[in-house]
Protein backbone atom coordinates (compact mmCIF):
# COMPACT_ATOMS: atom_id res chain seq x y z
CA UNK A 1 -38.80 12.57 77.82
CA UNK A 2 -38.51 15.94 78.49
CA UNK A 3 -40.94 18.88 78.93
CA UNK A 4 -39.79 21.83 76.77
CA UNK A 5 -41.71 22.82 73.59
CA UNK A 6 -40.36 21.60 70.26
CA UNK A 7 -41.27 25.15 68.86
CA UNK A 8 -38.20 27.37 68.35
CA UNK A 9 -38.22 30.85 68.75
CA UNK A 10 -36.85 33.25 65.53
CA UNK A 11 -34.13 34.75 68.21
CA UNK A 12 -32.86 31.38 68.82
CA UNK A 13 -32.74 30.32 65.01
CA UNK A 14 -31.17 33.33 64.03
CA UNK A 15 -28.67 33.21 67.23
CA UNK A 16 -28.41 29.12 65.96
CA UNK A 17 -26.99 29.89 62.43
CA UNK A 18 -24.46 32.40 63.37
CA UNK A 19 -22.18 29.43 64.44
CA UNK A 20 -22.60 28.41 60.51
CA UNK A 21 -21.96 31.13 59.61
CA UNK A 22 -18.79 31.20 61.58
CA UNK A 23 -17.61 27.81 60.47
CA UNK A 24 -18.62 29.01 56.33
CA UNK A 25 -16.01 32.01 57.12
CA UNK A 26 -13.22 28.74 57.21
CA UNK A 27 -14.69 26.54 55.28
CA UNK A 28 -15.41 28.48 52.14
CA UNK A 29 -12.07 29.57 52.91
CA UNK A 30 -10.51 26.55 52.57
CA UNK A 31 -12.68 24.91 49.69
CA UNK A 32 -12.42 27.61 47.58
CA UNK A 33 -8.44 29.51 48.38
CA UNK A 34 -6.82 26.34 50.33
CA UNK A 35 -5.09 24.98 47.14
CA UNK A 36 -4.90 28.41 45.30
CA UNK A 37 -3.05 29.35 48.33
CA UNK A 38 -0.50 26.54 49.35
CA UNK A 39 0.48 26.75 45.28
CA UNK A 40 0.69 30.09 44.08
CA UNK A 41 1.81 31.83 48.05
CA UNK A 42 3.33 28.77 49.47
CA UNK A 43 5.02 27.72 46.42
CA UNK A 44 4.23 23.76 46.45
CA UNK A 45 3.44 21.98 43.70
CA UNK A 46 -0.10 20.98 43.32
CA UNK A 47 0.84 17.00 43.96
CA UNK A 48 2.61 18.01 47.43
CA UNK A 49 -0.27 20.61 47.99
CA UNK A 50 -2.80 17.39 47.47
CA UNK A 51 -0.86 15.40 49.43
CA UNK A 52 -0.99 17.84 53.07
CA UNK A 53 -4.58 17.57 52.81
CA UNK A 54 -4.69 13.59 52.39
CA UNK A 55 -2.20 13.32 55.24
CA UNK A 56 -4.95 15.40 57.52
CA UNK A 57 -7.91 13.36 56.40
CA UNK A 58 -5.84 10.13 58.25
CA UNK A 59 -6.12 11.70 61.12
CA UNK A 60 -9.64 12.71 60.86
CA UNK A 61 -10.75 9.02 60.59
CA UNK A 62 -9.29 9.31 64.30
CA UNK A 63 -10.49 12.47 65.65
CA UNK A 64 -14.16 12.33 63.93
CA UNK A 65 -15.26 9.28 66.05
CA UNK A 66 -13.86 10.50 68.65
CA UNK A 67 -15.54 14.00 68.93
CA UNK A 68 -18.60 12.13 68.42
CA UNK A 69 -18.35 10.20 70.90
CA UNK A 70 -17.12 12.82 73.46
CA UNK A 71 -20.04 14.93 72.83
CA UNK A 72 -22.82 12.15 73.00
CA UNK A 73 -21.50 11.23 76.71
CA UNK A 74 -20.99 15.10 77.85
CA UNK A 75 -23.30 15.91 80.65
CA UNK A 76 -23.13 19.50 81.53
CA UNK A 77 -26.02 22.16 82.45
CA UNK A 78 -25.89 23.54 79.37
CA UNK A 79 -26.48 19.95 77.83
CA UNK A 80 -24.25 17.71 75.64
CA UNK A 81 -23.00 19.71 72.15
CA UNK A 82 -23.20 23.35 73.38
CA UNK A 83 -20.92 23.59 75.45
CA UNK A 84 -18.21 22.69 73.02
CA UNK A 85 -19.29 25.42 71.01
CA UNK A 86 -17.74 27.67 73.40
CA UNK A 87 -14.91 25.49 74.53
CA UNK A 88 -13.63 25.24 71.02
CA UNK A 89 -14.53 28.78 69.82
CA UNK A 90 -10.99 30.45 70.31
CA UNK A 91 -8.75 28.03 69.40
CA UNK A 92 -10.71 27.50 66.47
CA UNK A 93 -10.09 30.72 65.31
CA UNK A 94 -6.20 30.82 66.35
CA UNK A 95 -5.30 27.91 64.09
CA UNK A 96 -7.54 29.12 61.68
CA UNK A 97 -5.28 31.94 61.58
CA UNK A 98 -2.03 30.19 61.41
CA UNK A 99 -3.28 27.85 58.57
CA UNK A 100 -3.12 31.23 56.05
CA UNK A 101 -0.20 32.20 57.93
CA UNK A 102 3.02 32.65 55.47
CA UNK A 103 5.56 32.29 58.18
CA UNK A 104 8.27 33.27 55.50
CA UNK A 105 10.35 30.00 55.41
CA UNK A 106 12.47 29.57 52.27
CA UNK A 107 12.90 25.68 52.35
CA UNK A 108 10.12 24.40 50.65
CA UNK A 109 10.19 21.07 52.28
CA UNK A 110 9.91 22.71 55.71
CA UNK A 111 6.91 24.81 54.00
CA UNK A 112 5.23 21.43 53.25
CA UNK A 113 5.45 20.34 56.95
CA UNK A 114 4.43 23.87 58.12
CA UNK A 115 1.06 23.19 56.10
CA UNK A 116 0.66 20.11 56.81
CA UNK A 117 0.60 20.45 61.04
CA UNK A 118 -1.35 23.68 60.44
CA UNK A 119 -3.89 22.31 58.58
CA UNK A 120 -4.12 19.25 60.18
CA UNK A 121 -4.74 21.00 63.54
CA UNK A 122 -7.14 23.98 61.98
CA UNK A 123 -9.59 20.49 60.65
CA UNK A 124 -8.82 18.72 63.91
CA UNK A 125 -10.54 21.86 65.60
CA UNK A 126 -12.97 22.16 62.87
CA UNK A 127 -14.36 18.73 63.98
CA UNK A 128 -14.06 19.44 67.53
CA UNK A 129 -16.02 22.51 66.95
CA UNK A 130 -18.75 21.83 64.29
CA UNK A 131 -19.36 18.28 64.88
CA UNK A 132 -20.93 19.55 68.23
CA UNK A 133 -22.84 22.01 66.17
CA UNK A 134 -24.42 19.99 63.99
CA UNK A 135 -25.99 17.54 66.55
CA UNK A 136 -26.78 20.66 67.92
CA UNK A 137 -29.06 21.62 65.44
CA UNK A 138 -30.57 17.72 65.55
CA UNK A 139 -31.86 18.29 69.04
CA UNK A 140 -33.49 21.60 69.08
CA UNK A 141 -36.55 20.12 68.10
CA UNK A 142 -38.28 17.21 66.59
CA UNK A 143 -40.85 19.36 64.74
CA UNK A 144 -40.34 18.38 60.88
CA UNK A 145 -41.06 21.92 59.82
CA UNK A 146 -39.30 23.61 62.81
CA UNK A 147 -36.20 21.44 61.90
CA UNK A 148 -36.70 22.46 58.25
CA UNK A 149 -36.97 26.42 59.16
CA UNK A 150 -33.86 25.75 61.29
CA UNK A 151 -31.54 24.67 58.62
CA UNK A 152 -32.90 26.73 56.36
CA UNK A 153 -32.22 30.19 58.41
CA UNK A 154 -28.71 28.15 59.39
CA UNK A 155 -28.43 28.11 55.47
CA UNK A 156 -28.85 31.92 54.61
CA UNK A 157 -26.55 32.61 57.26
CA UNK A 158 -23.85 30.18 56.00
CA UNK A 159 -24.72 32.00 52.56
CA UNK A 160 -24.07 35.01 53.55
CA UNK A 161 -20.79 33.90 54.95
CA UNK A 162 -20.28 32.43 51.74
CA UNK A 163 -21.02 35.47 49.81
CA UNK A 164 -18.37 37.11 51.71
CA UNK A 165 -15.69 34.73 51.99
CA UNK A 166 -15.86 33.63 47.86
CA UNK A 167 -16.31 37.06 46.95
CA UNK A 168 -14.50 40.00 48.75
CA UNK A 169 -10.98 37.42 49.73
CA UNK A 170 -9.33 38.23 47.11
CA UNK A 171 -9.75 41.80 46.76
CA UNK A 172 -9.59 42.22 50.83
CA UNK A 173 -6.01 41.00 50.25
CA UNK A 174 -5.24 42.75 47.28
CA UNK A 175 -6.71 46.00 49.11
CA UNK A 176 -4.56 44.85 52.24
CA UNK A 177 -1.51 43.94 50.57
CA UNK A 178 -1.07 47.97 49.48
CA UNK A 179 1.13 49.48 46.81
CA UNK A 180 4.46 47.03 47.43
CA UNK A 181 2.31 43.94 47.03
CA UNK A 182 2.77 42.11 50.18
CA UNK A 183 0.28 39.20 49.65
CA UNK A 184 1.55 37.73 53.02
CA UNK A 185 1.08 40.59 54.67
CA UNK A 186 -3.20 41.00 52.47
CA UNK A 187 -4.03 37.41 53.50
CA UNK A 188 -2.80 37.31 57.14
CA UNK A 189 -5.17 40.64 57.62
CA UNK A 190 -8.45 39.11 56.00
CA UNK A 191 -7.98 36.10 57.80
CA UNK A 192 -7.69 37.63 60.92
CA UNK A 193 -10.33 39.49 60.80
CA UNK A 194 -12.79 37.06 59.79
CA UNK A 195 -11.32 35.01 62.58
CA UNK A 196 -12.01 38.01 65.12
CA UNK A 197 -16.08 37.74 63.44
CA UNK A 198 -16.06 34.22 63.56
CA UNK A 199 -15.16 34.05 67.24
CA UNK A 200 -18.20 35.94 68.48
CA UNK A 201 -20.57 34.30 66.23
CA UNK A 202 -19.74 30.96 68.26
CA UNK A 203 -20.07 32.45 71.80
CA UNK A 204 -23.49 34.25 70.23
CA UNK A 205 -24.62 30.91 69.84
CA UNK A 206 -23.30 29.27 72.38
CA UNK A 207 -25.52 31.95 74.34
CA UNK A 208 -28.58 31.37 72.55
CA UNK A 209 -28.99 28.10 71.57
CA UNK A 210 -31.43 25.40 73.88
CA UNK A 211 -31.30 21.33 73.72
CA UNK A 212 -34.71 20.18 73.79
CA UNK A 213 -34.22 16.38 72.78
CA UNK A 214 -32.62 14.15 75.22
CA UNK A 215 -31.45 10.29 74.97
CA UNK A 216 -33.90 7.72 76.33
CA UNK A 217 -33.74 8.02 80.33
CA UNK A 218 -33.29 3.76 80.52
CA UNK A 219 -30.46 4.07 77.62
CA UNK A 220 -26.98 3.03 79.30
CA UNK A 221 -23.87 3.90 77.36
CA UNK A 222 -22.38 1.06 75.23
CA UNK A 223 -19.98 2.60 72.28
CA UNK A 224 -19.81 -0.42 70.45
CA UNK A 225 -23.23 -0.61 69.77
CA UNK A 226 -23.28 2.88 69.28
CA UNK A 227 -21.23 2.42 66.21
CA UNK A 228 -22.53 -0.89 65.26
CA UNK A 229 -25.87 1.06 64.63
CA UNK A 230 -24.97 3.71 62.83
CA UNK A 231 -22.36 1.84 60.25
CA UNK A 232 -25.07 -0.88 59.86
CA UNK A 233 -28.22 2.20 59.70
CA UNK A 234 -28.69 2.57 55.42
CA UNK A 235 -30.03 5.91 55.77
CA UNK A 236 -26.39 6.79 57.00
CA UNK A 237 -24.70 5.00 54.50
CA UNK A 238 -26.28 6.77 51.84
CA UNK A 239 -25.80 10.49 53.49
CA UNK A 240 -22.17 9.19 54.40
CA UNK A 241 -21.67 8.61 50.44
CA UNK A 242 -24.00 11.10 49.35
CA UNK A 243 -22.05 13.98 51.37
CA UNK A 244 -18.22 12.57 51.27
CA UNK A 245 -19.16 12.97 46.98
CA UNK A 246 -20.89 16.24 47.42
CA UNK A 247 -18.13 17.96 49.01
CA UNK A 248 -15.31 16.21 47.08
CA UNK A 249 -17.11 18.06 43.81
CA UNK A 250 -18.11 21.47 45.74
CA UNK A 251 -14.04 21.43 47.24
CA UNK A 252 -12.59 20.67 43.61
CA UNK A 253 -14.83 23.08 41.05
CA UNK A 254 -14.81 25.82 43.73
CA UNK A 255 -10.97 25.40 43.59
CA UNK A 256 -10.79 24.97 39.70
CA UNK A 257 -12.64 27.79 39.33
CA UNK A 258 -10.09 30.36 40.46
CA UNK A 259 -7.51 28.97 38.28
CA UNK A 260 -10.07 28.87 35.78
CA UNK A 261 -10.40 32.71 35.98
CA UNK A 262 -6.58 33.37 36.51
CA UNK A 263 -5.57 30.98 33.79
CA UNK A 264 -8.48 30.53 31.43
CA UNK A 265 -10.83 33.52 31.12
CA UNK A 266 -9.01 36.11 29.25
CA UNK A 267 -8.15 39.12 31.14
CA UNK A 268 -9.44 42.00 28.85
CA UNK A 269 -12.72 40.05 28.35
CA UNK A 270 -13.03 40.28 32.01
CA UNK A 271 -11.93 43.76 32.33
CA UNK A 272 -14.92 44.78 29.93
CA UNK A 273 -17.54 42.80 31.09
CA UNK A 274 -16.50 44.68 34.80
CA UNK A 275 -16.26 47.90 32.68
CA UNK A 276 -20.41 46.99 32.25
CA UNK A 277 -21.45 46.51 36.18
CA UNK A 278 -19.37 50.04 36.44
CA UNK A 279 -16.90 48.87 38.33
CA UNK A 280 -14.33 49.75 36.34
CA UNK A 281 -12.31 53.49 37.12
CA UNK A 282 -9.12 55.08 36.00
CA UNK A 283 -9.12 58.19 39.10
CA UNK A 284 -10.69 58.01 42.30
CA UNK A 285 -14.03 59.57 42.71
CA UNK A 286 -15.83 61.42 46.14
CA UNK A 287 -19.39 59.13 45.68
CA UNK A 288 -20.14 57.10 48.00
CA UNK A 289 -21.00 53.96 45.97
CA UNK A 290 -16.86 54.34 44.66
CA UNK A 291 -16.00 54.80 48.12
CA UNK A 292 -17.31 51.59 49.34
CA UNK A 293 -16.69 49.31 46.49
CA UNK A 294 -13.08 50.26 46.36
CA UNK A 295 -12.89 49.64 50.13
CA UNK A 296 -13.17 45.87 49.12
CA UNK A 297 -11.22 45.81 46.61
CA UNK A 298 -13.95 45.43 44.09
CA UNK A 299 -12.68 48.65 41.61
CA UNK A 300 -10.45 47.75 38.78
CA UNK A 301 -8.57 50.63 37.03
CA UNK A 302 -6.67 48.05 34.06
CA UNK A 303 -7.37 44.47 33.07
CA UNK A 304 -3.88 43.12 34.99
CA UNK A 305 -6.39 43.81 38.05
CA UNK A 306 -9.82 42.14 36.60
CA UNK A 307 -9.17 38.34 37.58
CA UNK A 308 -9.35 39.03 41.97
CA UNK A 309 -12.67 41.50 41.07
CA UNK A 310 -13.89 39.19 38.97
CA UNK A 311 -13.63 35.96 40.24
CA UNK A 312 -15.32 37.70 43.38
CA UNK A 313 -18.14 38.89 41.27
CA UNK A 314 -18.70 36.05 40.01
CA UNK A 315 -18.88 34.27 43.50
CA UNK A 316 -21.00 36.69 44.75
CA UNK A 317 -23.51 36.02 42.20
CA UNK A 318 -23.49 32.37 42.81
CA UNK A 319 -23.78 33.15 46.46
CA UNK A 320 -27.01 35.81 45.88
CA UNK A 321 -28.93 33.08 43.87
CA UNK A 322 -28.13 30.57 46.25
CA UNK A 323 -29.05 33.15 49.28
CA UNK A 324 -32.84 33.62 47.81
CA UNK A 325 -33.26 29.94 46.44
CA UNK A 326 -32.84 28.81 50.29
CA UNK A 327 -35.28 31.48 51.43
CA UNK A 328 -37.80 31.07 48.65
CA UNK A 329 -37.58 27.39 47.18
CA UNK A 330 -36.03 24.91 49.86
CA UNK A 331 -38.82 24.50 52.56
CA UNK A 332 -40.90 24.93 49.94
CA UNK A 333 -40.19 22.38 47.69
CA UNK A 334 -39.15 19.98 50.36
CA UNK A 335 -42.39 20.30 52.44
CA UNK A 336 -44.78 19.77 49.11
CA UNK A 337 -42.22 17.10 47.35
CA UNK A 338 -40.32 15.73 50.11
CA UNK A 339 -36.06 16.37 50.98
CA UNK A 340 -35.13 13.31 48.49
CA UNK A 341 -37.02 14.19 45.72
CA UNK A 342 -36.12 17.48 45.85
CA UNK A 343 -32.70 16.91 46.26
CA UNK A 344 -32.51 14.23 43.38
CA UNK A 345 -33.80 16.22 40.93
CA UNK A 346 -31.86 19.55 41.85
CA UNK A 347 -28.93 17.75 42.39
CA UNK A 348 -28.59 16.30 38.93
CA UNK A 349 -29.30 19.64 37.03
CA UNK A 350 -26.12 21.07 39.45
CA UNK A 351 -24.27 18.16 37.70
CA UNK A 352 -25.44 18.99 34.64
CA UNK A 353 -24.70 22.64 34.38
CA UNK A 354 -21.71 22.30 35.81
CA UNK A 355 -20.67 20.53 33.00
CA UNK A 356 -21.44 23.18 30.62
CA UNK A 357 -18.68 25.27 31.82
CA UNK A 358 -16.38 23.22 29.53
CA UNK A 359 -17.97 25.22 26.71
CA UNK A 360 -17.66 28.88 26.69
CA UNK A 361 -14.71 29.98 25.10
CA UNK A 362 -11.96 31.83 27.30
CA UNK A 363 -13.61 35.79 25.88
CA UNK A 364 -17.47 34.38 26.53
CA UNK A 365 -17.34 36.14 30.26
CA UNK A 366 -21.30 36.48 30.22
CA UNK A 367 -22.35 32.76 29.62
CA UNK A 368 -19.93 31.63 32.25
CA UNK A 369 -21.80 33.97 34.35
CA UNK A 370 -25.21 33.30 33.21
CA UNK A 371 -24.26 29.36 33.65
CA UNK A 372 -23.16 30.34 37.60
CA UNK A 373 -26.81 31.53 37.86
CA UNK A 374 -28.05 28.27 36.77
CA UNK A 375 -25.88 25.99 38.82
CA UNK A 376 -26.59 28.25 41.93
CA UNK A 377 -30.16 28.62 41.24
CA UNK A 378 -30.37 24.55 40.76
CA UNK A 379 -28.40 23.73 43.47
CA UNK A 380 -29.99 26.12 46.17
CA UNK A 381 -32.38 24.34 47.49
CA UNK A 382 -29.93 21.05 48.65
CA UNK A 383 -28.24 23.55 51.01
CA UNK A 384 -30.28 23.55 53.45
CA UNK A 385 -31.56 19.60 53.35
CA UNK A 386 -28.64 17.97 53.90
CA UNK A 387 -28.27 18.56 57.78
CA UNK A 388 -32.11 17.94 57.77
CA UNK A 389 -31.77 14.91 56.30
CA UNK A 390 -28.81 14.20 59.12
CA UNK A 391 -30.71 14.80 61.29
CA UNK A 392 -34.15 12.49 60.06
CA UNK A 393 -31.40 9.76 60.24
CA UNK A 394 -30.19 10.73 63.96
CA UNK A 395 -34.17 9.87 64.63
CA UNK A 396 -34.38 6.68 61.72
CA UNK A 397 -31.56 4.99 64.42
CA UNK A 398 -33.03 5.77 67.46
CA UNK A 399 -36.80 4.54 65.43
CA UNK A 400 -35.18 1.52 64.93
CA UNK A 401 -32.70 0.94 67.60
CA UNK A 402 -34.61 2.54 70.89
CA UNK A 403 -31.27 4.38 71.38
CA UNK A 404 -30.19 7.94 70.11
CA UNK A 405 -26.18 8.75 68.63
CA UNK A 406 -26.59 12.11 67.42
CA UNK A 407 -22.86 13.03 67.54
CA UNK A 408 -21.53 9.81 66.25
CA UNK A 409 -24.48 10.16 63.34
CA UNK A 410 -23.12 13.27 62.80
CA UNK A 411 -19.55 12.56 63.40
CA UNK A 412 -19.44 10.58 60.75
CA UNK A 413 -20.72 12.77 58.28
CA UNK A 414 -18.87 15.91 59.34
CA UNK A 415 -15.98 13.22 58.35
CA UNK A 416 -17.01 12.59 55.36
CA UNK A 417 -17.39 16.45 54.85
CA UNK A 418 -14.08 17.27 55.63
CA UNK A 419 -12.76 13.80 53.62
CA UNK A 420 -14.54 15.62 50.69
CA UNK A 421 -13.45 18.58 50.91
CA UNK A 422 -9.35 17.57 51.24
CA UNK A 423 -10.03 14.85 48.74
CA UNK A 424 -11.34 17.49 46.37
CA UNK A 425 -9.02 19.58 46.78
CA UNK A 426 -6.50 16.46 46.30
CA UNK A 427 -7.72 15.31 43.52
CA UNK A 428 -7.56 18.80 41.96
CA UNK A 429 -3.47 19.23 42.79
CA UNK A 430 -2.77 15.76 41.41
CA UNK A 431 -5.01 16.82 38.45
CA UNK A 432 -2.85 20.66 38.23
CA UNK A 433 0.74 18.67 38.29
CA UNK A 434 -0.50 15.99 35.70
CA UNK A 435 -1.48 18.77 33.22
CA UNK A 436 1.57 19.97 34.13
CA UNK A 437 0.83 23.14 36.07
CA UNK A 438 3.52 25.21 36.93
CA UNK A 439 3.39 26.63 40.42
CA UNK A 440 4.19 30.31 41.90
CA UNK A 441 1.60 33.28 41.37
CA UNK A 442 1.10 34.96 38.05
CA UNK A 443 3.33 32.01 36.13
CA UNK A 444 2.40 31.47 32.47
CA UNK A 445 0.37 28.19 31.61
CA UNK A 446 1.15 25.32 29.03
CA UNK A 447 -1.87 24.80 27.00
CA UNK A 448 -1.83 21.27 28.65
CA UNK A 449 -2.11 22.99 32.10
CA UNK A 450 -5.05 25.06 30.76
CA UNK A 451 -7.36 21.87 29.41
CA UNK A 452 -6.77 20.19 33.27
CA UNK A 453 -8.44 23.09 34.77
CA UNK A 454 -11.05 23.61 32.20
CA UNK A 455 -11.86 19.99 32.73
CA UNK A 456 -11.84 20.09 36.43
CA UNK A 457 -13.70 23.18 36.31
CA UNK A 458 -17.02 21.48 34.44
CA UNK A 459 -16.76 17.34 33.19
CA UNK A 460 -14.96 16.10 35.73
CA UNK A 461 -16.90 17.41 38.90
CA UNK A 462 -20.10 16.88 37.09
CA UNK A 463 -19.08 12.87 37.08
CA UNK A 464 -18.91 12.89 40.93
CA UNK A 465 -22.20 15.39 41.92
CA UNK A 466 -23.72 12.19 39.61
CA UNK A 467 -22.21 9.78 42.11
CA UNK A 468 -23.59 12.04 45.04
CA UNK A 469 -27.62 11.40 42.84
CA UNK A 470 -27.16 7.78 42.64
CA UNK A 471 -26.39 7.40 46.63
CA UNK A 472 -29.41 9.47 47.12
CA UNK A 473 -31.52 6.53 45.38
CA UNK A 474 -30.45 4.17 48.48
CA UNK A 475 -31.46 6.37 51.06
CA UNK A 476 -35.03 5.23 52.17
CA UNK A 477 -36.44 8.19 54.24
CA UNK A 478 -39.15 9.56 52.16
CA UNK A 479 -41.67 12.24 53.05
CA UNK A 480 -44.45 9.94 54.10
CA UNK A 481 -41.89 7.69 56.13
CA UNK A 482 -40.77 10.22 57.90
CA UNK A 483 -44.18 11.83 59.34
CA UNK A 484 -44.48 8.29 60.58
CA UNK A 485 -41.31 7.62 61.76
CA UNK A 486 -42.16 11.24 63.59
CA UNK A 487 -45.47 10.56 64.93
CA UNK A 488 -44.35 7.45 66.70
CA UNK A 489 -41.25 8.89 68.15
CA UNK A 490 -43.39 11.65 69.55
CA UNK A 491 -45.54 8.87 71.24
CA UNK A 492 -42.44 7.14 72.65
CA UNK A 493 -39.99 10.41 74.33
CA UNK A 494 -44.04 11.16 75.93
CA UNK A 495 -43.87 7.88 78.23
CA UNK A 496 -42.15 8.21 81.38
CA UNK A 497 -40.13 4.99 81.55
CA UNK A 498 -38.76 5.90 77.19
């Protein structure tokens, strides 16, 4: 089938996962700060703000298909999915951009169609752009444990990006936004320059990546069948339901979260647990640790400032766990127990520590944090097996069907990625204006408003990661399966007329 070795250099791994780590610089961005953002800067109420991010998830059911599609029938030098790596790269960025942009427009019904095109087009490039990426990663190699150390290394890079993103936003834009205050003016400078990073992580891919497997030389192209295969493929099913639940909880509690620490924790509480991890000072200092940490934002000098530093903290913690569980315990566990048993079991104790967080009372800052250790450390080693698992069921359809889809296998589960992650962050603004929520930033909260975010900070997205557990029960790939699934593959792409 093709004569290049299914063993992948480090270089290329490393060179691989920058593009994740690129698309993690928008989509932690918008999981975590999309909501936060079109409520408290743009002004909407949460049930509008839900509603712009429904309204783009229509027109994914369009454009997901599609991209998949596209990319399986692309026939360049540089193979089928990286080349829109590149193609994609700087537009990517640009509407990336414009989707944090406050343009300054006082109608707020003009506001909600401003956010609604801009974020339609940022996810319509997001799909155009990552779906590529991900069947990327499926055809570098057909190696179980290469394809394992792939995602894995993908993984810590997307980590990273999430350690920065989650952590050092807020005080970037609070460092940015200088003595008058001009939040516009604090996010439209972070954003760009993750943007500018983001860009030339892509072409750095782009660069290094190689596409080792290839389609069957005798397969023809037939769409239909194409997506008759995959929608009728269980395996799929279950990752489509497994993932569109996934990132429907990760988009809602990461969003709860920060109104959870704006809203619920109590400021001086906050302010004294910072005072603790020294990074709390009244005057400037010469040292150097000072000199960095207040670069970012991450010094606090009264407890009015605690909730950006401390909300960042706290994300950076989850972010560190979840950085060494990947390294340490993913491959690990998955290689001795299998990807579905692993992910079962860590999954449910995610779900069940998330759940906790409706607990601690608003002054208990440490168990909150010591309950964010938990959940990270539990749900760690899922990061990287998801887009494994993808990718096992890009090679159960071809197994099964003689024919290979990766980008519609993948298309459809970047979809329900992105559905997730705009119905999470849906559900929470219907959730914020039923509790009664009162948008605009620093706005005091009705004690109704308070309960709806504790609630859809820990019960309620420990309901759906549950959902997420009981799809993974349906999906039939299990370690032994897939060595022979594997095996017999290998056999097949070796024959000249496969």
């Amino acid at each position: 089938m093709n004569a290049l070795s299914q063993k992948v250099s480090m270089a290329e791994k490393i060179g691989y996962s920058l593009g994740d780590c690129s698309a993690n610089l928008v989509f932690q961005m918008m999981m975590i700060y999309q909501t936060k953002f079109y409520t408290d800067v743009f002004g909407l109420e949460g049930a509008i703000a839900g509603s712009v991010m429904l309204i783009a998830r229509i027109v994914d059911a369009f454009v997901d298909p599609t991209v998949g599609i596209l990319s399986d029938r692309t026939r360049t030098k540089w193979g089928k999915y990286r080349p829109w790596v590149l193609w994609t790269a700087l537009p990517f960025m640009v509407f990336y951009v414009l989707a944090f942009y406050n343009p300054g427009i006082e109608d707020k019904g003009l506001v909600a169609v401003y956010a609604t095109i801009s974020y339609t087009l940022l996810m319509t490039l997001y799909s155009f752009n990552n779906t590529p990426y991900a069947s990327l990663g499926g055809v570098m190699s057909s190696d179980i444990k290469e394809r394992t150390s792939i995602t894995s290394i993908r993984f810590v890079a997307a980590t990273i990006a999430q350690f920065v993103v989650q952590g050092l936003t807020l005080p970037l834009v609070s460092k940015f936004a200088g003595e008058s205050g001009d939040k516009g003016h604090g996010w439209l400078c972070t954003i760009s320059l993750f943007a500018v990073i983001g860009f030339v992580f892509l072409v750095i891919t782009f660069f290094s990546s190689r596409e080792r497997i290839t389609p069957p030389a005798n397969q023809k192209t037939d769409t239909k069948k194409d997506i008759r295969d995959v929608f009728k493929d269980i395996p799929w099913r279950a990752m489509f339901i497994l993932t569109l639940f996934l990132f429907t909880t990760l988009a809602m509690w990461g969003s709860a979260m920060n109104y959870y620490f704006e809203n619920y924790v109590d400021s001086g509480a906050l302010f004294a647990f910072l005072d603790k991890l020294g990074l709390v000072a009244t005057q400037a200092s010469d040292s150097v640790g000072y000199t960095i940490l207040n670069a970012f934002g991450l010094i606090v000098s009264s407890p009015e400032r605690a909730y950006e530093a401390g909300f960042g903290v706290f994300n950076m913690l989850g972010a560190v766990v979840q950085f060494f569980g990947v390294i340490f315990l993913s491959g690990f566990l998955a290689n001795r127990f299998g990807k579905k048993s692993v992910f079962i079991v860590c999954l449910a104790l995610t779900a069940v520590f998330t759940a906790f967080f409706y607990f601690p009372n608003e002054t208990d800052v440490e168990t909150m944090f010591v309950l964010n250790f938990l959940k990270s450390l539990a749900y760690a080693p899922t990061v990287p097996l998801l887009w494994a698992m993808i990718a096992d069921v890009a090679d159960h359809s071809e197994y099964v069907n003689h024919r290979r889809a990766t980008g519609f296998v993948f298309a459809g589960v970047v979809f329900a990625l992105k559905a997730g992650l705009g119905i999470g962050g849906a559900i929470l603004g219907f959730l914020l204006s039923g509790f009664g929520y009162v948008s605009g930033a620093g706005v005091a909260q009705s004690e109704s408003a308070i309960h709806g975010i504790v609630l859809s900070s820990s019960i309620i997205p420990a309901i759906t990661f549950f959902i997420g557990v009981i799809a993974l029960y349906f999906y039939p790939i299990t370690k032994k399966y897939n060595e022979e699934m594997q095996a017999e593959l290998t056999e097949r792409r070796s024959k000249e007329d496969y």
